[in-house]
N, C-alpha and C. Protein backbone atom coordinates (compact mmCIF):
# COMPACT_ATOMS: atom_id res chain seq x y z
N UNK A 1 67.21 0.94 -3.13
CA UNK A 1 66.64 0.12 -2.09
C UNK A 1 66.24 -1.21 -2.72
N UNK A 2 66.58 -2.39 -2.09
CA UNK A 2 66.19 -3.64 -2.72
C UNK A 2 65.08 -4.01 -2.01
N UNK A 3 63.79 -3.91 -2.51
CA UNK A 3 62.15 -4.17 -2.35
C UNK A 3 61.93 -6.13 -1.91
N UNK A 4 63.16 -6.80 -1.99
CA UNK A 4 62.93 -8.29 -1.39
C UNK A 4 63.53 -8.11 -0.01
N UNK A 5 64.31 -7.16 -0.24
CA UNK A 5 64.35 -6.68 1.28
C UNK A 5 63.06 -6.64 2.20
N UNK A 6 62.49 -5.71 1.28
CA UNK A 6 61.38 -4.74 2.78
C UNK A 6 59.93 -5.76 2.39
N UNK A 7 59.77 -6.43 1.91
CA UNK A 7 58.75 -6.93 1.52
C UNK A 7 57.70 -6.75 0.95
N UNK A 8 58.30 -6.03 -0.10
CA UNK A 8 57.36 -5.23 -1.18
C UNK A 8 57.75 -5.96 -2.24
N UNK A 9 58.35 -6.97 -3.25
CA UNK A 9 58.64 -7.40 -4.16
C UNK A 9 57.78 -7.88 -4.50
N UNK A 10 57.23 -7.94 -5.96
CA UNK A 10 56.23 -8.19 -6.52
C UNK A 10 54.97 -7.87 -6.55
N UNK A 11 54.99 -6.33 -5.43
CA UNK A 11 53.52 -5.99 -5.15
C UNK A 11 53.40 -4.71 -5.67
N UNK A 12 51.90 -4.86 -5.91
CA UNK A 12 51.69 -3.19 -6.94
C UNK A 12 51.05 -2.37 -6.35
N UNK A 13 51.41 -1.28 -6.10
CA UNK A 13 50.93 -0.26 -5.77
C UNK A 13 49.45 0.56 -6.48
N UNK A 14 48.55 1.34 -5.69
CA UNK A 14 47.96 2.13 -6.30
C UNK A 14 48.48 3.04 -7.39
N UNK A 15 49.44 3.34 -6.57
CA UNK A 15 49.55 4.58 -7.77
C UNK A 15 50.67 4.11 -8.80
N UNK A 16 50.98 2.79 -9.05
CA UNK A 16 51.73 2.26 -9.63
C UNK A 16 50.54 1.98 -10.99
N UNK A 17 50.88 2.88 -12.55
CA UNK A 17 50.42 2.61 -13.53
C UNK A 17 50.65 1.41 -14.48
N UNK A 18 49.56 0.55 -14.66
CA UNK A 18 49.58 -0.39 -15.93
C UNK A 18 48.47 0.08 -16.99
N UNK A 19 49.10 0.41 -17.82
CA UNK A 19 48.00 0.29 -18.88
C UNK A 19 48.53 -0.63 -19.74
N UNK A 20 48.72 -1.62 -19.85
CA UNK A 20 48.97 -2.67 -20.58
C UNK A 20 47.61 -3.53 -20.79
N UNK A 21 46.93 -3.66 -21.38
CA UNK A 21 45.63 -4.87 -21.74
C UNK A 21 45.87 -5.83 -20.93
N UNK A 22 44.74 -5.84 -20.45
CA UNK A 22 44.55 -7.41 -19.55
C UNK A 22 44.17 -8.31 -20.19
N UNK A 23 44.54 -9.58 -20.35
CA UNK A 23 44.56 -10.69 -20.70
C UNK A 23 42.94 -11.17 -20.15
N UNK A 24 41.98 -11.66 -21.71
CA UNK A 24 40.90 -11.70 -20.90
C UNK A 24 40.86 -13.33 -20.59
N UNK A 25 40.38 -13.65 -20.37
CA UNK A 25 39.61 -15.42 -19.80
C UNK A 25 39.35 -16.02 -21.33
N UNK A 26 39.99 -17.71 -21.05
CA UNK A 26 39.39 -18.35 -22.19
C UNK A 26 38.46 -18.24 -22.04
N UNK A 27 37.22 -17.92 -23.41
CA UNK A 27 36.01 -17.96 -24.11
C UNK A 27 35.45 -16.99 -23.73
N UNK A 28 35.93 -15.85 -23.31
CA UNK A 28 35.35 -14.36 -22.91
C UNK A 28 34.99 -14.16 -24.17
N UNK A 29 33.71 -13.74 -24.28
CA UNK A 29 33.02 -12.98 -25.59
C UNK A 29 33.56 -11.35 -25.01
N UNK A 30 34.28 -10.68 -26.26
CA UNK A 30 34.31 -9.44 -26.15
C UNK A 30 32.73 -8.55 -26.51
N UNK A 31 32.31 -9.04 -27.19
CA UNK A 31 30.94 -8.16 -27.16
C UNK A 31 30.27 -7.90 -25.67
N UNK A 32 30.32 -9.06 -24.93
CA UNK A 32 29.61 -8.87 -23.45
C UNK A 32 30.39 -8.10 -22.74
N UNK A 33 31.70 -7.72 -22.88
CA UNK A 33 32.77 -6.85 -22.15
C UNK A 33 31.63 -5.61 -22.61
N UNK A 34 31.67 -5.24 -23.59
CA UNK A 34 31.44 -4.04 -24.08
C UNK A 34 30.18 -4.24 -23.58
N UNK A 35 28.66 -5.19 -23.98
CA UNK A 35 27.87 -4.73 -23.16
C UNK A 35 27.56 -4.26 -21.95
N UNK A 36 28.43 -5.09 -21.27
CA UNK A 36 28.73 -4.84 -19.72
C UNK A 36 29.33 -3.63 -19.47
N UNK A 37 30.46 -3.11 -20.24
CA UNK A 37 30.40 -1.99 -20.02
C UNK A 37 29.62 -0.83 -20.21
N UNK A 38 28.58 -0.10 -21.24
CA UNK A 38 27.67 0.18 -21.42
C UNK A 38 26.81 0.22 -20.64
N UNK A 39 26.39 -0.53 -20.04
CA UNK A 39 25.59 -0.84 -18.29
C UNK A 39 25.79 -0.46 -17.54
N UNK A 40 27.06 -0.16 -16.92
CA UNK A 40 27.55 -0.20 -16.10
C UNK A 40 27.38 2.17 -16.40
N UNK A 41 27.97 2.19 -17.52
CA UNK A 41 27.85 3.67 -18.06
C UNK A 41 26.62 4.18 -18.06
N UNK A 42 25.47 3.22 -18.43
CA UNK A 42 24.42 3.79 -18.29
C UNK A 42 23.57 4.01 -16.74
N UNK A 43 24.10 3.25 -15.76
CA UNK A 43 24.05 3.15 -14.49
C UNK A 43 24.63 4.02 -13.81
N UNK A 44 25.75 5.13 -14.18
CA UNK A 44 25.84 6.08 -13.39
C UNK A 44 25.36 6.75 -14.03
N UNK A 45 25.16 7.14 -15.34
CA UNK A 45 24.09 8.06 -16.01
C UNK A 45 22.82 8.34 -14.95
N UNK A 46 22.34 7.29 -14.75
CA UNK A 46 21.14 7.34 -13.98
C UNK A 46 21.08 7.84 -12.82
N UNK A 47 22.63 7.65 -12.28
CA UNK A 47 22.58 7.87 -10.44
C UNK A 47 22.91 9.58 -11.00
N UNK A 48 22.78 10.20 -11.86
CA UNK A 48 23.07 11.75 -12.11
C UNK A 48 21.78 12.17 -12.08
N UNK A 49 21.09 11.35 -12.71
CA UNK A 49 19.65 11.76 -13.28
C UNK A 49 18.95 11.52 -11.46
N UNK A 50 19.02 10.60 -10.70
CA UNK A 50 18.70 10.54 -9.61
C UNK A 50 18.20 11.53 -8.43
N UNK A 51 18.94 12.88 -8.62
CA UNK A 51 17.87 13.57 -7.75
C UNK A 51 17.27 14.48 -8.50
N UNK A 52 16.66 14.36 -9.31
CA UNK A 52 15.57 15.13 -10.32
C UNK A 52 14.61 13.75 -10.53
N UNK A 53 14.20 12.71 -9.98
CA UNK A 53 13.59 11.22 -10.03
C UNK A 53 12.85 11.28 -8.48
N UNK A 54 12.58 12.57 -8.06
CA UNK A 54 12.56 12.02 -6.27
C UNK A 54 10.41 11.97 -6.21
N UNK A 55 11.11 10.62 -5.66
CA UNK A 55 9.29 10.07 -5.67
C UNK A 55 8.34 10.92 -5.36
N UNK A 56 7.16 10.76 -6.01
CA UNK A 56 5.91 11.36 -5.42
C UNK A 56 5.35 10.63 -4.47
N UNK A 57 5.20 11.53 -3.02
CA UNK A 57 4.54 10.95 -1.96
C UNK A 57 3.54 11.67 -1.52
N UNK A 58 2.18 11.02 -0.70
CA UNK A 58 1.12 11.39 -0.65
C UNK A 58 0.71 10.33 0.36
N UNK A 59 0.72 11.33 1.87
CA UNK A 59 -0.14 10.32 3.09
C UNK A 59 -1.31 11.59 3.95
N UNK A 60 -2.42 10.15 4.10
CA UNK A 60 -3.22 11.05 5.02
C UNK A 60 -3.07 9.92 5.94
N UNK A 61 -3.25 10.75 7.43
CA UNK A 61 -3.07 10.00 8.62
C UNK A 61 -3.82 10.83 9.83
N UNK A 62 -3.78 10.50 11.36
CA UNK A 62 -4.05 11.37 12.23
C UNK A 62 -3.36 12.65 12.42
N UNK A 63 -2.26 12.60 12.21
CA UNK A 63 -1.53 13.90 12.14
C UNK A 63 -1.83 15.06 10.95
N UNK A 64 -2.08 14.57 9.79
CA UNK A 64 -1.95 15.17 9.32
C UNK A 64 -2.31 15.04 7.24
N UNK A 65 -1.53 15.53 6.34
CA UNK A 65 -1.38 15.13 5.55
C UNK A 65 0.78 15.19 4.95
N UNK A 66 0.83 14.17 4.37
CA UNK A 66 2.57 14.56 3.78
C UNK A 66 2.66 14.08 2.85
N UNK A 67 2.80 15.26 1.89
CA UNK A 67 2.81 15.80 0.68
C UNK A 67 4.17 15.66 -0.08
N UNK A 68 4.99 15.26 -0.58
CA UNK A 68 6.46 15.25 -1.86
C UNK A 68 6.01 15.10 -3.01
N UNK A 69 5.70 16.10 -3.79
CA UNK A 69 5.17 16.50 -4.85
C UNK A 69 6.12 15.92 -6.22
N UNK A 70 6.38 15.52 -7.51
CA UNK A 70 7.38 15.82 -8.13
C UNK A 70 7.34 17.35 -8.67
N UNK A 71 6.83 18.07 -8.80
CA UNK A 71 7.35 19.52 -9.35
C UNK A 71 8.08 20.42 -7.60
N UNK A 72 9.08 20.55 -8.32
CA UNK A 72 9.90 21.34 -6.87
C UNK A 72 9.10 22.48 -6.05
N UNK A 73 8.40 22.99 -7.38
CA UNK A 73 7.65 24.83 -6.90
C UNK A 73 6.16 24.32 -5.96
N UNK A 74 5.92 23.17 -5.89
CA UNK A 74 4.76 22.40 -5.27
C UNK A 74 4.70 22.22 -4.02
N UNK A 75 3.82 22.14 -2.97
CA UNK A 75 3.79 21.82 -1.68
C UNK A 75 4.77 20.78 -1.40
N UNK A 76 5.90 20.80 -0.85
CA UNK A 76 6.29 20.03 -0.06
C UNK A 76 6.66 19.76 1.20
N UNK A 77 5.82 18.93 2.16
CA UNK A 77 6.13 18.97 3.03
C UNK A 77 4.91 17.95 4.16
N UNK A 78 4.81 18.31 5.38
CA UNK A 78 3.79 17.55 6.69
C UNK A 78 3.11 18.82 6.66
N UNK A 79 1.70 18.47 6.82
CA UNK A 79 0.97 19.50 7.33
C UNK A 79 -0.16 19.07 7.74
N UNK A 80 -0.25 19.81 9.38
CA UNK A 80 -1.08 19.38 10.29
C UNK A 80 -2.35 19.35 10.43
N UNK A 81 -3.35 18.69 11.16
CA UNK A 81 -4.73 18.83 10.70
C UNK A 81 -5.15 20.36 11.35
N UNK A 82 -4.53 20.79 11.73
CA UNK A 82 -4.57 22.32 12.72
C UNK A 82 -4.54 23.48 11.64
N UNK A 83 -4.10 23.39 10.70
CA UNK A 83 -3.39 24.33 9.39
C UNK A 83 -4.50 24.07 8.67
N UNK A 84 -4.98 23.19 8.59
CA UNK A 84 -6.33 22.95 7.49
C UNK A 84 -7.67 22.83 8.12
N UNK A 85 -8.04 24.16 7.16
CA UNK A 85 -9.94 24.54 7.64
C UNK A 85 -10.21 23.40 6.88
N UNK A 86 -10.25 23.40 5.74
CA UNK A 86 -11.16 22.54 4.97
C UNK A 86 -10.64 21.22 3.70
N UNK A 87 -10.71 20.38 3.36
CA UNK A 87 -9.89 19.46 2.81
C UNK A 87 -11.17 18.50 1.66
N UNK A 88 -10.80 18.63 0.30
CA UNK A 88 -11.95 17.88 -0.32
C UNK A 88 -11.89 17.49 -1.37
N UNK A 89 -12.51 16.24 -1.93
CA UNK A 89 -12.42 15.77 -3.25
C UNK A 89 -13.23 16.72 -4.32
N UNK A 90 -12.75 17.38 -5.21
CA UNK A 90 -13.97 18.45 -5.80
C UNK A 90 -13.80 17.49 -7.06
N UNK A 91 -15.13 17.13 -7.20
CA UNK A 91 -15.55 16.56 -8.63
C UNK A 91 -15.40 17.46 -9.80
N UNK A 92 -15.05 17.13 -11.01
CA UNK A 92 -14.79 17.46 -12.13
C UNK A 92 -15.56 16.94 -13.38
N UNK A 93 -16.47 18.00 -14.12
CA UNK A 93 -16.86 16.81 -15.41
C UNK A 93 -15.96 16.56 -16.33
N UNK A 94 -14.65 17.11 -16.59
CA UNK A 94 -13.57 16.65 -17.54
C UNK A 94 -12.88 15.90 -17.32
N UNK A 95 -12.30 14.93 -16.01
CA UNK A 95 -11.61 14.19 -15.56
C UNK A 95 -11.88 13.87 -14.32
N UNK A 96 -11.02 12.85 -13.68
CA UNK A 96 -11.28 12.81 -12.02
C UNK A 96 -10.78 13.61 -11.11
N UNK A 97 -11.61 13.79 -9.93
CA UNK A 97 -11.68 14.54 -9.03
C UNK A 97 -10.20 15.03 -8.42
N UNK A 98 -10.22 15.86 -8.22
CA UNK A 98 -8.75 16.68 -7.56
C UNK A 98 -8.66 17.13 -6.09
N UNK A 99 -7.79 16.34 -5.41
CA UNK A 99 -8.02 16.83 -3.62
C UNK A 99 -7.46 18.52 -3.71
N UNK A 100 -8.21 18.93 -3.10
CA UNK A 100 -8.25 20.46 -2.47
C UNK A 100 -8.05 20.76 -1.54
N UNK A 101 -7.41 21.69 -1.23
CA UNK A 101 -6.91 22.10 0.55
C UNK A 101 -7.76 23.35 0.83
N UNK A 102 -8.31 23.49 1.84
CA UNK A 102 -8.47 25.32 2.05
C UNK A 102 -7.52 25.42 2.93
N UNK A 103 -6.88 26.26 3.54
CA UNK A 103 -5.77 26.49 4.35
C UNK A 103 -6.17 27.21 5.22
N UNK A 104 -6.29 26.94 6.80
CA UNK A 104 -6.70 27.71 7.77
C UNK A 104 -6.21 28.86 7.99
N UNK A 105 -7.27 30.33 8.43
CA UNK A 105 -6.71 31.37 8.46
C UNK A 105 -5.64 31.70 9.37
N UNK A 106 -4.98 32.46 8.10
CA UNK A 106 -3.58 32.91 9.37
C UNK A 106 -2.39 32.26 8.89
N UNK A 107 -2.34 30.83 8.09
CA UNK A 107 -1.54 29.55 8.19
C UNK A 107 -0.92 29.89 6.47
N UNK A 108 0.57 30.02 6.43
CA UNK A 108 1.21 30.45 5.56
C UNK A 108 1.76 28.85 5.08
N UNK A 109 1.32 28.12 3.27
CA UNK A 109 1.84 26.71 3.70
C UNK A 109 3.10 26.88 2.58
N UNK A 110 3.06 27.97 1.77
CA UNK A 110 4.34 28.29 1.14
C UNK A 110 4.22 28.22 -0.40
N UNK A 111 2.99 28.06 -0.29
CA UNK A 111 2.21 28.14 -1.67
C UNK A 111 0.99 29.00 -1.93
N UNK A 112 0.79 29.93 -2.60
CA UNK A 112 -0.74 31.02 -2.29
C UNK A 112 -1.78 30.33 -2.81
N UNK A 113 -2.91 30.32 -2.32
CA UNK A 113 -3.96 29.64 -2.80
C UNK A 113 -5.22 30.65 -2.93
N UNK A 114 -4.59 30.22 -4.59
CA UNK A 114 -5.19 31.16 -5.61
C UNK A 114 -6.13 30.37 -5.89
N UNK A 115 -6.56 29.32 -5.99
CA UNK A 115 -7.74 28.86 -6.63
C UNK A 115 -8.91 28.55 -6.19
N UNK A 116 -10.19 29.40 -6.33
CA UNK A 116 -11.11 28.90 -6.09
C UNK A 116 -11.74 27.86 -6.20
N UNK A 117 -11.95 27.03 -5.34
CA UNK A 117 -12.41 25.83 -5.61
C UNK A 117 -14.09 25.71 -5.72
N UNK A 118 -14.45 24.33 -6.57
CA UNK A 118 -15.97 24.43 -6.99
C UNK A 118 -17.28 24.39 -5.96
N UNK A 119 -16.59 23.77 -5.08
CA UNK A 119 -17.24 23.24 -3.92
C UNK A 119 -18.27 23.87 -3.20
N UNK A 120 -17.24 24.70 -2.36
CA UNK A 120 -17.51 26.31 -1.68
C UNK A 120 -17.06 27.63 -2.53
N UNK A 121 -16.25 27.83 -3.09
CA UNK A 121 -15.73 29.01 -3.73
C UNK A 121 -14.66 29.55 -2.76
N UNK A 122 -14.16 28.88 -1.74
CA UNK A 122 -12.97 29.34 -1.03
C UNK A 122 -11.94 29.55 -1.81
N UNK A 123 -10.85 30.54 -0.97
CA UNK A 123 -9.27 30.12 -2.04
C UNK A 123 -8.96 28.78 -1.43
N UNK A 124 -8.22 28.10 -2.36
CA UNK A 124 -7.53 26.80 -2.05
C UNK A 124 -6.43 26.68 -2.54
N UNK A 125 -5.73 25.38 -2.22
CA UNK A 125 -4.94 24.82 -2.93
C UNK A 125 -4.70 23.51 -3.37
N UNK A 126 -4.30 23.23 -4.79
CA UNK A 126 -4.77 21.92 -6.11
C UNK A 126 -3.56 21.13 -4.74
N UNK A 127 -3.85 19.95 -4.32
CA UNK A 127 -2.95 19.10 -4.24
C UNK A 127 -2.64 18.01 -5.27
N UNK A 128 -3.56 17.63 -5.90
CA UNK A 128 -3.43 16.47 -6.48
C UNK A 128 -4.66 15.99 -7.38
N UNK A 129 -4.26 15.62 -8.38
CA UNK A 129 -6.07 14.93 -9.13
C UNK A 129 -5.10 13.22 -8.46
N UNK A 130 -6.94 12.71 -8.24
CA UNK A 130 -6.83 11.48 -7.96
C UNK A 130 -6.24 10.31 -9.27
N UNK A 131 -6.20 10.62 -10.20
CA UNK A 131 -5.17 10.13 -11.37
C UNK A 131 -3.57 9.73 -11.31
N UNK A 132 -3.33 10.61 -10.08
CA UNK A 132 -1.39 11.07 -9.78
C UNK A 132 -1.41 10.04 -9.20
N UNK A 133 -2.34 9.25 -8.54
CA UNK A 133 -2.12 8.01 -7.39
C UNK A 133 -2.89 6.93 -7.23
N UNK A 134 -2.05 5.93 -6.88
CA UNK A 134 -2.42 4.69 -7.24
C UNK A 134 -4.02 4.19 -5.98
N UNK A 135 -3.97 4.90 -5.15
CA UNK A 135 -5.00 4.63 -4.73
C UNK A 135 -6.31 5.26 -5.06
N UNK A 136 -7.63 4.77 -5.08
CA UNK A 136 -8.95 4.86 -5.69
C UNK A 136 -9.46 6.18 -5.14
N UNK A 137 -10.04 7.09 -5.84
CA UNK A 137 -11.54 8.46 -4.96
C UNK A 137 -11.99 7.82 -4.09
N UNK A 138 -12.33 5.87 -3.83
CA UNK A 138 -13.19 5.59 -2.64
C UNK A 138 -12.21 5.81 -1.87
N UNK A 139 -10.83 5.22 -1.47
CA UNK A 139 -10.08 4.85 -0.44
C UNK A 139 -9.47 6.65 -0.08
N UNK A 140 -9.01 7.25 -1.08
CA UNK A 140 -8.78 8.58 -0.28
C UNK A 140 -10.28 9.02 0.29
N UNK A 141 -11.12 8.83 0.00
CA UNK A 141 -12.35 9.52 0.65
C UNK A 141 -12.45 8.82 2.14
N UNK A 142 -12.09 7.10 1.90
CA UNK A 142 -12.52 6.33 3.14
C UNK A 142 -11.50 7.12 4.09
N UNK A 143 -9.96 7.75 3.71
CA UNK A 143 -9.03 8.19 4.49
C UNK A 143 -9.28 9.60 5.38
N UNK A 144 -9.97 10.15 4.54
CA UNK A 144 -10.10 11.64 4.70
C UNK A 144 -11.55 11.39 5.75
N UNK A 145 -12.42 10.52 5.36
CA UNK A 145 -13.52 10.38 6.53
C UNK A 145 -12.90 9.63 7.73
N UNK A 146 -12.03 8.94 7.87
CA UNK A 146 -11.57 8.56 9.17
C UNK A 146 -10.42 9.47 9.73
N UNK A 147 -9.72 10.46 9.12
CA UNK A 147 -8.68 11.04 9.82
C UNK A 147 -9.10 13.01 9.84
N UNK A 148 -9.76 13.44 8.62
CA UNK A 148 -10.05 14.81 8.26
C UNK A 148 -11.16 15.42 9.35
N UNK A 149 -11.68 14.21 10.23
CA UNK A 149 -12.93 14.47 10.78
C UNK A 149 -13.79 15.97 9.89
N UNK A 150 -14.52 17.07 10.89
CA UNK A 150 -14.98 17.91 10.12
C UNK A 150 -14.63 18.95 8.81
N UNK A 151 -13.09 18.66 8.81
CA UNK A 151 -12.04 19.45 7.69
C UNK A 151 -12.79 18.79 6.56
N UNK A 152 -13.34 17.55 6.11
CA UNK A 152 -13.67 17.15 5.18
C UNK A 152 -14.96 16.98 4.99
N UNK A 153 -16.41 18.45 4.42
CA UNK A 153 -17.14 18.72 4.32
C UNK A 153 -18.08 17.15 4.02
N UNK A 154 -17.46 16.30 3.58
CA UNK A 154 -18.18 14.83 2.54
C UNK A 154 -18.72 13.88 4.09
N UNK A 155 -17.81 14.27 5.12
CA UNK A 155 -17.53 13.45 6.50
C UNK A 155 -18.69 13.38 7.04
N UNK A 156 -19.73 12.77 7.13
CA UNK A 156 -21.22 12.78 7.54
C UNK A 156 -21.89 11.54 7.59
């Protein structure tokens, strides 16, 4: 078949192989090829590493609280102010304070809450020391007194 015929002459196909070296650009530094490439390698490296990187999130609101923990075995998830008896900053003399959940009876959140907390001595569960997040013990407290209403024993 003659290809100036059909109007394919001179055109390359995908699956048409060159491995012949490309001719680089006057004053191409080969070192920056190679850095650039390297970058580029270390950039999908990363997009591998990417879902083991999945942010820690932490909201209180009217609804509720929503929780994305980084450890997988950790609460994740929305949970309603209906599910939670009790919700609180428990002070610590070794470090800063750690929000606490009690979990309303009956209410399975997929985590057992084994820990007695200092407060009351309920079972609970550790959500978080105020350390994990960038916002202050005042401002989660200011959050938890405007949205936790009585769930948050401090609310008075």
């Amino acid at each position: 078949m003659d290809l100036a015929r059909c109007g394919d002459a001179g055109r390359r196909h995908r699956h048409d192989r060159d491995d012949r070296p490309r001719p680089r650009p006057a004053g191409a530094d080969p070192r920056l090829e190679v850095a650039a490439r390297r970058a580029r390698q270390r950039a999908v490296g990363l997009l591998f590493l990417y879902p083991g990187l999945k942010p820690f999130r932490f909201r209180i609101d009217g609804h509720g609280l929503t929780l994305r923990l980084p450890d997988e075995s950790a609460l994740a998830r929305s949970v309603g102010w209906g599910s939670v008896e009790a919700i609180m900053l428990e002070p610590r003399p070794d470090g800063p304070p750690r929000l606490v959940l009690v979990p309303a009876a009956g209410v399975d959140l997929g985590v057992p809450a084994e820990y007695r907390n200092s407060v009351d001595g309920r079972a609970s569960i550790i959500l978080l020391s105020t350390s994990d997040v960038r916002e202050t013990p005042d401002r989660i407290d200011a959050a938890l007194r405007r949205y936790a209403g009585d769930r948050y024993p401090l609310a008075g």
